[in-house]
PDB file of N, CA and C in Angstrom:
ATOM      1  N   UNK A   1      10.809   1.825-113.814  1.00  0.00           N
ATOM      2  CA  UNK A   1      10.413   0.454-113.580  1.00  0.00           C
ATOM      3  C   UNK A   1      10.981  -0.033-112.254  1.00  0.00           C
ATOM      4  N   UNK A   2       9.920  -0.811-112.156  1.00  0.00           N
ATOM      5  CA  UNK A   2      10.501  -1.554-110.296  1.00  0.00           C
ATOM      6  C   UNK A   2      10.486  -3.194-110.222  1.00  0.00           C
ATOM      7  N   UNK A   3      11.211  -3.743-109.630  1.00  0.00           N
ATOM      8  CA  UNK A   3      11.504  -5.400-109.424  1.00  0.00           C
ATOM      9  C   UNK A   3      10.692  -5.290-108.153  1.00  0.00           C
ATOM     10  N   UNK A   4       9.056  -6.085-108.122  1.00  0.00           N
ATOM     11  CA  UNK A   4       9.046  -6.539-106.970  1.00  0.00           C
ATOM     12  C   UNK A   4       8.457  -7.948-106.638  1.00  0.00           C
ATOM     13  N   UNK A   5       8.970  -8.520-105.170  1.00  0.00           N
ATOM     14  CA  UNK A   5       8.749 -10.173-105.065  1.00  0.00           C
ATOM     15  C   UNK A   5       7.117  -9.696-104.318  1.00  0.00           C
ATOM     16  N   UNK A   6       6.673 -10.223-104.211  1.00  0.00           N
ATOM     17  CA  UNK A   6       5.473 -11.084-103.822  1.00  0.00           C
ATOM     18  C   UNK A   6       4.932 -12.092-103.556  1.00  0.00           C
ATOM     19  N   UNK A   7       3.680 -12.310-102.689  1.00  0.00           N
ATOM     20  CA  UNK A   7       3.586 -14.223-102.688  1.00  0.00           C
ATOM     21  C   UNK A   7       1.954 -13.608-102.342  1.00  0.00           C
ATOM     22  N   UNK A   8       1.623 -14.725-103.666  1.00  0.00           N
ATOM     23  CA  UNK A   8      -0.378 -15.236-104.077  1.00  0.00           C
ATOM     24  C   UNK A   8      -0.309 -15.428-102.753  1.00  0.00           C
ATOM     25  N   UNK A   9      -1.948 -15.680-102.917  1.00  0.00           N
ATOM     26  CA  UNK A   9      -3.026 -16.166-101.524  1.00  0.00           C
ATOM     27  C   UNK A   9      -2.600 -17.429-101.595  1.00  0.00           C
ATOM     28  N   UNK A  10      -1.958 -18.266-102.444  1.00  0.00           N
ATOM     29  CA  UNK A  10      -1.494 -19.566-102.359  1.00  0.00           C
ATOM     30  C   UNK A  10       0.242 -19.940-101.499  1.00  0.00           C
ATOM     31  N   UNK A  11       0.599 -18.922-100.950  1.00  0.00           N
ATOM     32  CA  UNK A  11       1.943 -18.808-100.656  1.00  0.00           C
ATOM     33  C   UNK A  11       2.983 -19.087-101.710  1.00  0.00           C
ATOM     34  N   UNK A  12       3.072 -18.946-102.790  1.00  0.00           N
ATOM     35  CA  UNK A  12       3.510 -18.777-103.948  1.00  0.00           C
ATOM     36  C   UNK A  12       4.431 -17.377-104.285  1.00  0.00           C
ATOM     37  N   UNK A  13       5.654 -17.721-103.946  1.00  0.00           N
ATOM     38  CA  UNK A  13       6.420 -16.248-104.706  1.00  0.00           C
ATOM     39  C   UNK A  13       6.583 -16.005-105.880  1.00  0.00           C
ATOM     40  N   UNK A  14       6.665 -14.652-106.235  1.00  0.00           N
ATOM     41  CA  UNK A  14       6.330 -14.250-107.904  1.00  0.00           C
ATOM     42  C   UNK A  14       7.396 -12.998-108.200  1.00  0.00           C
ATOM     43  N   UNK A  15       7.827 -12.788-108.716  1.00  0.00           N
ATOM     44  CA  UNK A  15       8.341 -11.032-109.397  1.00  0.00           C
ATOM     45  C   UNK A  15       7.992 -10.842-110.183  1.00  0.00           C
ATOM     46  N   UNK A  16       7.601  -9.514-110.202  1.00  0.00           N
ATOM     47  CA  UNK A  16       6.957  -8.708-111.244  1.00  0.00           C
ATOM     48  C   UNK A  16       7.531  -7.643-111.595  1.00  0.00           C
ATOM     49  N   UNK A  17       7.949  -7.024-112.569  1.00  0.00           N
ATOM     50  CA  UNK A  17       8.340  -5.845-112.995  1.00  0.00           C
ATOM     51  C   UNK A  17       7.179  -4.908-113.368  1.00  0.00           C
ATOM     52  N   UNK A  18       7.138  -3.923-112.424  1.00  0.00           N
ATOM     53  CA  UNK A  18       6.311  -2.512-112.663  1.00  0.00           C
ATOM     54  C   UNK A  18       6.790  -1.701-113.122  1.00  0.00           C
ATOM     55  N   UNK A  19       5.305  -1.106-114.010  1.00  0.00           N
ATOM     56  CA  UNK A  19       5.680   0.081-114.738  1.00  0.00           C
ATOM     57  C   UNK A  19       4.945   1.545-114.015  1.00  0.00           C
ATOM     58  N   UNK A  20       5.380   2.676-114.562  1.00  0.00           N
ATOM     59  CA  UNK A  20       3.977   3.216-114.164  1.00  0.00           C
ATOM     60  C   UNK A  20       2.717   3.300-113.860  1.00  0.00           C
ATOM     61  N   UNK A  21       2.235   2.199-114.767  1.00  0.00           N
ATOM     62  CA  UNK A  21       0.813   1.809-114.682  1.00  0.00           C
ATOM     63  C   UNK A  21       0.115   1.881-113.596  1.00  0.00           C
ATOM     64  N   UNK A  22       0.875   0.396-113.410  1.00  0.00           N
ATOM     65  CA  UNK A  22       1.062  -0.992-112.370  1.00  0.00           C
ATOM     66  C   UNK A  22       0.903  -0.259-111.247  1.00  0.00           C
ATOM     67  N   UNK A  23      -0.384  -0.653-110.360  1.00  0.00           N
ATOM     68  CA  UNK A  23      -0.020  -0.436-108.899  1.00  0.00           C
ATOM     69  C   UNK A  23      -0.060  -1.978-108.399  1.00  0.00           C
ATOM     70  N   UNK A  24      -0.966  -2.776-108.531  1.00  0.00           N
ATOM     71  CA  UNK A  24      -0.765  -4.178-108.201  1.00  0.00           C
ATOM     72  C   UNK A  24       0.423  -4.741-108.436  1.00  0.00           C
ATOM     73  N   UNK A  25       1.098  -5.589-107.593  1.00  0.00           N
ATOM     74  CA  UNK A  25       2.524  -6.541-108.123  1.00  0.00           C
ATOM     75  C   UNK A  25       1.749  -7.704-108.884  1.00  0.00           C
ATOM     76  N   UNK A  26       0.697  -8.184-109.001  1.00  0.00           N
ATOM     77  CA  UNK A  26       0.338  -8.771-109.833  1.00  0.00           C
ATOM     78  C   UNK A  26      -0.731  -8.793-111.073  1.00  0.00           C
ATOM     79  N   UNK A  27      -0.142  -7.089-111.391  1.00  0.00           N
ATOM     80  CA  UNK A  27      -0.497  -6.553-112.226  1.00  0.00           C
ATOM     81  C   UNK A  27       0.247  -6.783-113.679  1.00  0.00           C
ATOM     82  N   UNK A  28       1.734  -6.486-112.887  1.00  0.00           N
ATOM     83  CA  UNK A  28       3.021  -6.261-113.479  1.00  0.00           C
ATOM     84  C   UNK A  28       3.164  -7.506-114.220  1.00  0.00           C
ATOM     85  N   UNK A  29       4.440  -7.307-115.544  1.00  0.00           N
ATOM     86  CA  UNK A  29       4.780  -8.087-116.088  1.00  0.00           C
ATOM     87  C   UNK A  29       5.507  -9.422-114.931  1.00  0.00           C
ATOM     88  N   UNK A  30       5.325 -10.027-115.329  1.00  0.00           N
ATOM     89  CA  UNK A  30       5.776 -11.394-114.532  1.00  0.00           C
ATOM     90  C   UNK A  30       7.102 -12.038-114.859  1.00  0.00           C
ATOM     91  N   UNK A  31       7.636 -12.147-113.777  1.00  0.00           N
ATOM     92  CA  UNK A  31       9.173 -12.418-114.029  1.00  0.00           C
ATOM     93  C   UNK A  31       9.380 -13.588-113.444  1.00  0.00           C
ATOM     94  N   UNK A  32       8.848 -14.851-113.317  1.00  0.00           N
ATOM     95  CA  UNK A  32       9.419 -15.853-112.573  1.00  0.00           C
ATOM     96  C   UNK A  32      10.075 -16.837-112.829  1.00  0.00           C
ATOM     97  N   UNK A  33      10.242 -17.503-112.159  1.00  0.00           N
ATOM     98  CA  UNK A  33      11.352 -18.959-112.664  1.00  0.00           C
ATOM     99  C   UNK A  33       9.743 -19.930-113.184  1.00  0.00           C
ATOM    100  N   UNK A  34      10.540 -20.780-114.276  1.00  0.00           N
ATOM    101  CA  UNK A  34       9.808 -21.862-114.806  1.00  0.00           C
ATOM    102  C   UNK A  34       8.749 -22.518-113.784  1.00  0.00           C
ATOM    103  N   UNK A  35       7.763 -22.915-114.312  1.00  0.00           N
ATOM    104  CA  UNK A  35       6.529 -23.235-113.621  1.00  0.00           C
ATOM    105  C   UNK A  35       6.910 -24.646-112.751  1.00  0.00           C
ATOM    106  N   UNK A  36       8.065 -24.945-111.553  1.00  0.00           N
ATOM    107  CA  UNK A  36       7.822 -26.271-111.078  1.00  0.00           C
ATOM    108  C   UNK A  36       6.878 -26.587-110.730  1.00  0.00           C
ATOM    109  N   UNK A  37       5.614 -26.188-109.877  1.00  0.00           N
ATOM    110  CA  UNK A  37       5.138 -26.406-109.324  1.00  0.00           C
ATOM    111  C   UNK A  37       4.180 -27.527-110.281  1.00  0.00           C
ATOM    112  N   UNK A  38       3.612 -27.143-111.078  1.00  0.00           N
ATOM    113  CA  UNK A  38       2.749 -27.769-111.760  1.00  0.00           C
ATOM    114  C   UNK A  38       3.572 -28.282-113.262  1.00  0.00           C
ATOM    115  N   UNK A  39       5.094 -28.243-114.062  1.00  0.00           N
ATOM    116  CA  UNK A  39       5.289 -28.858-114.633  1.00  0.00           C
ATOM    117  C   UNK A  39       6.265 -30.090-114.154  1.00  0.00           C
ATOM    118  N   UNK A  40       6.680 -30.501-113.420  1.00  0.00           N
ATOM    119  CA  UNK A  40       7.125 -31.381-112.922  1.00  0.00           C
ATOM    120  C   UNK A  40       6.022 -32.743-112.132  1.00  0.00           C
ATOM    121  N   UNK A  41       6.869 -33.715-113.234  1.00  0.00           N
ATOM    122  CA  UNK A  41       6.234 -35.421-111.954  1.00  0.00           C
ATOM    123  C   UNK A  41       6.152 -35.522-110.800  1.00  0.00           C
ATOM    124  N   UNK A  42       5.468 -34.967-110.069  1.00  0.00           N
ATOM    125  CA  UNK A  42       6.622 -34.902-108.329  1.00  0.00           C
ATOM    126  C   UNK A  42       6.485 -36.708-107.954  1.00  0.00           C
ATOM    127  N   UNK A  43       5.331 -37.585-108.637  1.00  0.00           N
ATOM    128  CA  UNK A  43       5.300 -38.652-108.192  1.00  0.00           C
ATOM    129  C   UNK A  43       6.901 -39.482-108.665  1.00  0.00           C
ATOM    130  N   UNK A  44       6.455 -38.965-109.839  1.00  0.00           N
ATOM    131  CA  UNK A  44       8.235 -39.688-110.210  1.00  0.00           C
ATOM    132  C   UNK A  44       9.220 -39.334-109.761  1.00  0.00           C
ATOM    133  N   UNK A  45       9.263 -37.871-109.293  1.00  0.00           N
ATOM    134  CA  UNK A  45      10.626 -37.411-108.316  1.00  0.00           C
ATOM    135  C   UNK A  45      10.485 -38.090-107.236  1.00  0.00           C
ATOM    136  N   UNK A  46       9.526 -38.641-106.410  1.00  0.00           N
ATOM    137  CA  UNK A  46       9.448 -39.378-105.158  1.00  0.00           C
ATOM    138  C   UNK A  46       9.634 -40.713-105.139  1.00  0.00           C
ATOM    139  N   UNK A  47       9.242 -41.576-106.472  1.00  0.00           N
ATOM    140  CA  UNK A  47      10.061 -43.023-106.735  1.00  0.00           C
ATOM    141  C   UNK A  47      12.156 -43.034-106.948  1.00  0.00           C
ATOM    142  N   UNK A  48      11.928 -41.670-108.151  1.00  0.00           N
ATOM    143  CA  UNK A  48      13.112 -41.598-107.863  1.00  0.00           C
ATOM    144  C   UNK A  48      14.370 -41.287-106.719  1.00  0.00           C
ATOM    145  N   UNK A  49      13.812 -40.466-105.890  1.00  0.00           N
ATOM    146  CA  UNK A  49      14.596 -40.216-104.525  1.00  0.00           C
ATOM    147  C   UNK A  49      14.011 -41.788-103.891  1.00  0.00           C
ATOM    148  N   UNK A  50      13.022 -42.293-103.906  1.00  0.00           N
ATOM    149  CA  UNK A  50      13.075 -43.259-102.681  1.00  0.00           C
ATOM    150  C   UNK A  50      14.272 -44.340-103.585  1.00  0.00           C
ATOM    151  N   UNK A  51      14.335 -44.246-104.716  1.00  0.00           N
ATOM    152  CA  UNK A  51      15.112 -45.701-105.076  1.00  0.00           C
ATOM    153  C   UNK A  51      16.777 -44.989-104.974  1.00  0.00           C
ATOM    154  N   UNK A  52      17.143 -44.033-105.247  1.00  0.00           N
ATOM    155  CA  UNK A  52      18.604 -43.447-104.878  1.00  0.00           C
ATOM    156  C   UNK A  52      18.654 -43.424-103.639  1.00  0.00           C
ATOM    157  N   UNK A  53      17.570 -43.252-102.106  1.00  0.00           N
ATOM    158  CA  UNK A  53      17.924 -43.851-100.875  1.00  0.00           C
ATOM    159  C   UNK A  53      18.550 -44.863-100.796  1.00  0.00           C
ATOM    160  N   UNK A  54      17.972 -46.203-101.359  1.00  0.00           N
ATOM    161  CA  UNK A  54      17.754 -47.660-101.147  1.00  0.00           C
ATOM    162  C   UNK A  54      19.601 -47.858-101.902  1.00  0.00           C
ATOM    163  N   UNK A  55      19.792 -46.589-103.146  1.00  0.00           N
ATOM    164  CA  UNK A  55      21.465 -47.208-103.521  1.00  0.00           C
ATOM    165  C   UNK A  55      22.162 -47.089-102.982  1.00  0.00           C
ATOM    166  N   UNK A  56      22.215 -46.242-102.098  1.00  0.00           N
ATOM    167  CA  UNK A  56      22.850 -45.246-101.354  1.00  0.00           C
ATOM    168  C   UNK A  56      23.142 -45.426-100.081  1.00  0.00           C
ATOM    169  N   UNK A  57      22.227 -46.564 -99.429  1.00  0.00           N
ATOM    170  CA  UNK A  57      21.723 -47.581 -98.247  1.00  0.00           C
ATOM    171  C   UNK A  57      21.403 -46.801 -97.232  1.00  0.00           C
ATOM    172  N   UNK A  58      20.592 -45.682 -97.390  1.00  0.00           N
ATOM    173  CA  UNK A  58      20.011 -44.305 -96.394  1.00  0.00           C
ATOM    174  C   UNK A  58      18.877 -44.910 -96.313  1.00  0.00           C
ATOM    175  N   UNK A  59      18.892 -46.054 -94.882  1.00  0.00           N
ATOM    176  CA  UNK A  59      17.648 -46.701 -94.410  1.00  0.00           C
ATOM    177  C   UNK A  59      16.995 -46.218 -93.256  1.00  0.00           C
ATOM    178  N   UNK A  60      17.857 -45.596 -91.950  1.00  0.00           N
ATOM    179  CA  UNK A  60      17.248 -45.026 -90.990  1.00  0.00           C
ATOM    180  C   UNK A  60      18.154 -43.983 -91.071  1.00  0.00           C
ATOM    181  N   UNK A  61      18.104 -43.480 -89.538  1.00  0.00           N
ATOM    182  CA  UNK A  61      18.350 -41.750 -89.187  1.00  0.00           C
ATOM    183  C   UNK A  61      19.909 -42.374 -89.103  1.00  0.00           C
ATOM    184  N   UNK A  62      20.067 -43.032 -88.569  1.00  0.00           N
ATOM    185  CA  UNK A  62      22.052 -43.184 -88.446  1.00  0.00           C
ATOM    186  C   UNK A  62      22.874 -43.181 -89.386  1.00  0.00           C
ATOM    187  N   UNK A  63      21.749 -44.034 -90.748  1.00  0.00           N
ATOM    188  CA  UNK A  63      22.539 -43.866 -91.897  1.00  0.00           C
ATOM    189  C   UNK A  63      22.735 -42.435 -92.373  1.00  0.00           C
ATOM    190  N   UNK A  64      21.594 -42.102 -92.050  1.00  0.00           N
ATOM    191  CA  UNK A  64      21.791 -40.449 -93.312  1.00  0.00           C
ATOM    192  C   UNK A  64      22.659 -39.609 -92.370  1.00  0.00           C
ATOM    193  N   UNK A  65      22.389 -39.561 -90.752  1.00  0.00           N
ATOM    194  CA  UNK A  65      23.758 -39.141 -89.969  1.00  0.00           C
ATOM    195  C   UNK A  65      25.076 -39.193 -90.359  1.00  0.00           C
ATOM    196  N   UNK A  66      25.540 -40.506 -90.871  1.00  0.00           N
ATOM    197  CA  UNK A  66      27.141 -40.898 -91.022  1.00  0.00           C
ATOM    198  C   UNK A  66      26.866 -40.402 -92.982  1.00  0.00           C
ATOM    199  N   UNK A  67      25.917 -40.483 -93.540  1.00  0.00           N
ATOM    200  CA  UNK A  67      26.142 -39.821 -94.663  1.00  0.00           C
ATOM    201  C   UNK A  67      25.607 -38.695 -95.046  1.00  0.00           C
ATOM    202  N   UNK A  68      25.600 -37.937 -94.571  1.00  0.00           N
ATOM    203  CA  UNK A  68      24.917 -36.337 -94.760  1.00  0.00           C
ATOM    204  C   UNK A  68      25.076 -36.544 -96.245  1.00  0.00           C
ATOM    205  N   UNK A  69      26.333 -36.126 -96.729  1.00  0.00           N
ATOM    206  CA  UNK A  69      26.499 -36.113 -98.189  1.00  0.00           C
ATOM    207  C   UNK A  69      25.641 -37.187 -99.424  1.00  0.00           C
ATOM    208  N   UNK A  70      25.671 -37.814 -98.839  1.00  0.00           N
ATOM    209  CA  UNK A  70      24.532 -39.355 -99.697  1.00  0.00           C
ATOM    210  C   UNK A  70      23.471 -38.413 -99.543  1.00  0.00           C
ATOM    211  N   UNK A  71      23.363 -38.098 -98.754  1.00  0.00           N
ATOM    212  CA  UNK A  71      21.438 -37.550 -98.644  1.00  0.00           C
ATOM    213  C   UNK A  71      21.102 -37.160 -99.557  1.00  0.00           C
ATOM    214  N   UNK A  72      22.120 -35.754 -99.681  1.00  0.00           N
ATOM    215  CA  UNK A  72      21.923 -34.534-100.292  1.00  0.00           C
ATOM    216  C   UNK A  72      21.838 -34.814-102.195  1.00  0.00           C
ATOM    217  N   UNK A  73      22.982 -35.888-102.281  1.00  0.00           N
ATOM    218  CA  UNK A  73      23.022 -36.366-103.481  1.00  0.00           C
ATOM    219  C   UNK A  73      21.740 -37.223-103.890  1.00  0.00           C
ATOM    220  N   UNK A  74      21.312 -37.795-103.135  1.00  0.00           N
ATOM    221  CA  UNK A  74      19.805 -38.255-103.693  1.00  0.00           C
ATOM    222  C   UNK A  74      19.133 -37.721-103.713  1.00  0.00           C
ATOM    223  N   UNK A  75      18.971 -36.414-103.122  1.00  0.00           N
ATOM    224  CA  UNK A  75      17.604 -35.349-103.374  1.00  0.00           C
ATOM    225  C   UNK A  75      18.013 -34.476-104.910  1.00  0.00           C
ATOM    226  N   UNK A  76      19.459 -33.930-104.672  1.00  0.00           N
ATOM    227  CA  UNK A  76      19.832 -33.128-106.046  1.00  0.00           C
ATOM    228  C   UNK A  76      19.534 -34.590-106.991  1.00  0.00           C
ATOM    229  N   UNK A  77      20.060 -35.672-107.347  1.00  0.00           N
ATOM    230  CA  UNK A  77      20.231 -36.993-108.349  1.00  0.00           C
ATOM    231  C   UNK A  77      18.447 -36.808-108.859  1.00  0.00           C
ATOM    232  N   UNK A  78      17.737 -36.681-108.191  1.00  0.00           N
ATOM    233  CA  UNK A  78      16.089 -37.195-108.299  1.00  0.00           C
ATOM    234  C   UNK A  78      15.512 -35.858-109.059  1.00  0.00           C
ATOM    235  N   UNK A  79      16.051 -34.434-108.360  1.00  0.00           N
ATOM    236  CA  UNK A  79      15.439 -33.252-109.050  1.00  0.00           C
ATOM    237  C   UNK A  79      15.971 -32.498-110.063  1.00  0.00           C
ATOM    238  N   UNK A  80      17.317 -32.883-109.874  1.00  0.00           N
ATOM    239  CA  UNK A  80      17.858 -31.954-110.609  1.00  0.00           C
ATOM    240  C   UNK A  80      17.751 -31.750-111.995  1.00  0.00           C
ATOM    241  N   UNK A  81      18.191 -32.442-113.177  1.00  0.00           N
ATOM    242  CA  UNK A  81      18.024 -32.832-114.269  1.00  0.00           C
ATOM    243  C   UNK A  81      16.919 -32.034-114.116  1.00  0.00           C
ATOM    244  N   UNK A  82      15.147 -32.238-113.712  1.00  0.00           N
ATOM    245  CA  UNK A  82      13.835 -31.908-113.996  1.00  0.00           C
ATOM    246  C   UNK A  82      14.038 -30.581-114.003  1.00  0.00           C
ATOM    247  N   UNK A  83      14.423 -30.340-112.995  1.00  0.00           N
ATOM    248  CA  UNK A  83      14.443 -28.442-113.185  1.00  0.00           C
ATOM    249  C   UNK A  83      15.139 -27.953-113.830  1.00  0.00           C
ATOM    250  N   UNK A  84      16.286 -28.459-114.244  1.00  0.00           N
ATOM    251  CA  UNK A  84      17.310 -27.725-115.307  1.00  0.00           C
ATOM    252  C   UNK A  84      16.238 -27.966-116.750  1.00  0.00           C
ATOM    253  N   UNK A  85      15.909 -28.963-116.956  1.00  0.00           N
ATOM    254  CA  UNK A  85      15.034 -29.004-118.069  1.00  0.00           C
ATOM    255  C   UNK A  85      14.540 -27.593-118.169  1.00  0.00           C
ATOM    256  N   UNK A  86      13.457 -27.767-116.910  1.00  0.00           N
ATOM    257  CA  UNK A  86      12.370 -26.582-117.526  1.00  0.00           C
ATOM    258  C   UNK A  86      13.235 -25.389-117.720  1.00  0.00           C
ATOM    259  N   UNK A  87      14.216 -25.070-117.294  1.00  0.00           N
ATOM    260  CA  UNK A  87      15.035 -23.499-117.424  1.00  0.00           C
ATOM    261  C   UNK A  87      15.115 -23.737-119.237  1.00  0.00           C
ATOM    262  N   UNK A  88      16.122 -25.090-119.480  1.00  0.00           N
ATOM    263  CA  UNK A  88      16.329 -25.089-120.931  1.00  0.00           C
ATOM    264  C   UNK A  88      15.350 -24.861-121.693  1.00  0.00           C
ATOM    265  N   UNK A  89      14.010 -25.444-121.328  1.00  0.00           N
ATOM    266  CA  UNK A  89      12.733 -25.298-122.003  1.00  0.00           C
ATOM    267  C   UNK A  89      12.432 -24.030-121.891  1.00  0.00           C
ATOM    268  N   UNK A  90      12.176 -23.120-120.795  1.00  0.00           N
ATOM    269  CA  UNK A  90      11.964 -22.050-120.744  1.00  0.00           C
ATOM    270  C   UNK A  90      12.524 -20.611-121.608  1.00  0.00           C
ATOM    271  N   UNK A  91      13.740 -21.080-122.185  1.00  0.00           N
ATOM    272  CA  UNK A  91      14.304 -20.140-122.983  1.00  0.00           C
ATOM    273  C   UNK A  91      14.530 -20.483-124.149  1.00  0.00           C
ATOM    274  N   UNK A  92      14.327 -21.744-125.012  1.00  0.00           N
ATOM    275  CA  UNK A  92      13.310 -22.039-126.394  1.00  0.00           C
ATOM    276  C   UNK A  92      12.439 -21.043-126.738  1.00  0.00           C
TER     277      UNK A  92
END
């Protein structure tokens, strides 16, 4: 058996585990991380990061300059939780 990555005509990366069979990588059993792409709100991840900007007071470029760290915490604050979900969900 072989681990290999790949990426669809959609630019989409995938792993697949091949067997003998398998000459296609997307033939192979499919090994990927939980579906973000399509199970996640992204509209609600984008209210939520814009309103953790606004707490955070990351209004122009100077602010997020003098707070790098604020940034970063409103992008992880908005996604994170969602994707840990789907992992938890994923192994139900």
């Amino acid at each position: 058996m072989n681990i290999v990555t790949w990426t669809d005509k959609k630019g989409v990366m995938h792993r697949s585990i091949m067997t003998g069979e398998t000459k296609n990588p997307s033939e192979g059993f499919l090994s990927d991380p939980p579906d973000v792409i399509h199970s996640i709100n992204w509209d609600e991840v984008a209210v939520e990061l814009h309103n953790a900007l606004v707490r955070r007071n990351l209004f122009t470029y100077n602010d997020v300059v003098r707070g790098q760290n604020e940034l970063s915490n409103a992008i992880l604050s908005s996604l994170r939780k969602k994707v840990k979900q789907l992992f938890r969900e994923d192994t139900q």
